[in-house]
N, C-alpha and C. Protein backbone atom coordinates (compact mmCIF):
# COMPACT_ATOMS: atom_id res chain seq x y z
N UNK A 1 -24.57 -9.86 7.86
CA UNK A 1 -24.28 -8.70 8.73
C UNK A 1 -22.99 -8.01 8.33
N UNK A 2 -22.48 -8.43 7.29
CA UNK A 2 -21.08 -8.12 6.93
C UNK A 2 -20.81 -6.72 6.68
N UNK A 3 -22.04 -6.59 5.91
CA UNK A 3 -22.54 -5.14 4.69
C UNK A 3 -22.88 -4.11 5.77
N UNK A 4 -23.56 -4.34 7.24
CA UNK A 4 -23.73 -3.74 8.06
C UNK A 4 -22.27 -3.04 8.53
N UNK A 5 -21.71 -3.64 9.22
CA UNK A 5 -20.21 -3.89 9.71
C UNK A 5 -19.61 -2.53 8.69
N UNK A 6 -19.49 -3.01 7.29
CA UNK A 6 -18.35 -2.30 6.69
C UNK A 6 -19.57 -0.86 6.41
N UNK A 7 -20.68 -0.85 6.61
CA UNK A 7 -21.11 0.80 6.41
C UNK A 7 -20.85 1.37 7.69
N UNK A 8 -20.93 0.70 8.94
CA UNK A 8 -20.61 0.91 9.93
C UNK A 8 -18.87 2.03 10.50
N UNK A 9 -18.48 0.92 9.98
CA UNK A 9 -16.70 1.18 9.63
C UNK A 9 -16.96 2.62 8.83
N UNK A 10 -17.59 2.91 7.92
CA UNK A 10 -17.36 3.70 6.86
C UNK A 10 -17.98 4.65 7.00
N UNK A 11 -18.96 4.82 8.18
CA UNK A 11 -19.29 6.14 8.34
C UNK A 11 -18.36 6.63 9.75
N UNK A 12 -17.90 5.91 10.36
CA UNK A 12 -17.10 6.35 11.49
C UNK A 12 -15.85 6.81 10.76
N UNK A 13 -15.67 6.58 10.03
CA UNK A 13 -14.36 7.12 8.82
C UNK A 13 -14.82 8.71 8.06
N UNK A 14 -16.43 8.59 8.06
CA UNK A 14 -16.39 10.10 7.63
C UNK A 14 -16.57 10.81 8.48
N UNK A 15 -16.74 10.39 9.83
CA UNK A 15 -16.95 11.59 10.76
C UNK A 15 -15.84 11.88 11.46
N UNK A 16 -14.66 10.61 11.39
CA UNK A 16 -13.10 11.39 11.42
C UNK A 16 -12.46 11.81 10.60
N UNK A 17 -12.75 12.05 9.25
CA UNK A 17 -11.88 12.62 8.24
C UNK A 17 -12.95 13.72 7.63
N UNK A 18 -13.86 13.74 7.98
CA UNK A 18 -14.57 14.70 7.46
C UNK A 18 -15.12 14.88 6.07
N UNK A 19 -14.99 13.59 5.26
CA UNK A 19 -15.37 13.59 4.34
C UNK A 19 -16.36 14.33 3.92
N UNK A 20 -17.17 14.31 2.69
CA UNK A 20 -18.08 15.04 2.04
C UNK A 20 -19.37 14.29 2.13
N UNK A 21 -20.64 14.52 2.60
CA UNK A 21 -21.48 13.97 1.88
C UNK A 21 -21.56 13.07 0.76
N UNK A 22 -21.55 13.61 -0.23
CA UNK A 22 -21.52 13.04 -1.61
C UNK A 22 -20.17 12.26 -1.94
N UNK A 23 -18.73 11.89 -1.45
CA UNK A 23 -18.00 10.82 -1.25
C UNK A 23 -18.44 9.82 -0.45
N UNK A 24 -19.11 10.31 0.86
CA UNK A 24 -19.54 9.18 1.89
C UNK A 24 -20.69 8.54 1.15
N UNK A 25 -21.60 9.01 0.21
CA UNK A 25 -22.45 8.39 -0.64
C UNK A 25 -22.10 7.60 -1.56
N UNK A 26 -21.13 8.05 -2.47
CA UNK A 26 -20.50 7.07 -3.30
C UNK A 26 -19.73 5.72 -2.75
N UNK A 27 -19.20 5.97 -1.59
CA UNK A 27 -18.51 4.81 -0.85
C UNK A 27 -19.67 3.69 -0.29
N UNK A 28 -20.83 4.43 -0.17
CA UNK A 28 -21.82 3.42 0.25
C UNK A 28 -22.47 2.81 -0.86
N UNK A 29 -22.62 3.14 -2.27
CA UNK A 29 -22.97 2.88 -3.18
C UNK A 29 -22.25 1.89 -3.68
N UNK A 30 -21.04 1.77 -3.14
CA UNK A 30 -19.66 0.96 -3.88
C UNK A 30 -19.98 -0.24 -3.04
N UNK A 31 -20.42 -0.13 -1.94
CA UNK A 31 -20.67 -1.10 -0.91
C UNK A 31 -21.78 -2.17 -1.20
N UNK A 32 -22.91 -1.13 -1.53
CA UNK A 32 -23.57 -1.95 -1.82
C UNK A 32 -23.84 -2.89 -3.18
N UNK A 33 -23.24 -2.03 -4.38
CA UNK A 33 -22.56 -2.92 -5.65
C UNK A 33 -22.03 -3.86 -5.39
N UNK A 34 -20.88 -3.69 -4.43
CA UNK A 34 -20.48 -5.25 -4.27
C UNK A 34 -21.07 -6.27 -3.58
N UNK A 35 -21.57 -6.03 -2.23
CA UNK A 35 -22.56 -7.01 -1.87
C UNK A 35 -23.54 -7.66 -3.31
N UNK A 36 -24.01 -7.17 -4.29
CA UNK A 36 -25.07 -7.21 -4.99
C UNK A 36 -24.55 -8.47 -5.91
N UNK A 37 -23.04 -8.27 -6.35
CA UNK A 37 -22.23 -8.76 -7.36
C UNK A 37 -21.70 -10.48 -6.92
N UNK A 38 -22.15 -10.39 -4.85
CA UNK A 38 -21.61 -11.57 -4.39
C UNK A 38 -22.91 -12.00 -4.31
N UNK A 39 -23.81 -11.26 -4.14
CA UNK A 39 -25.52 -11.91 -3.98
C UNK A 39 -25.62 -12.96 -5.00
């Protein structure tokens, strides 16, 4: 549930900073690389 948690965290981060689409994508992409790398 960890991976949940931190996309969780990380989209409440783009809807206060307003990030971009396509950063908030890459940050989830990064997320899930690493989960993959501890899999």
């Amino acid at each position: 549930h960890g991976q949940n948690g931190v996309l969780y965290v990380t989209e409440n981060v783009r809807k206060e900073t307003l990030l971009s689409d396509a950063l908030y994508n890459i940050m989830k992409m990064n997320v899930l690389n690493i989960k993959l790398l501890h899999d």
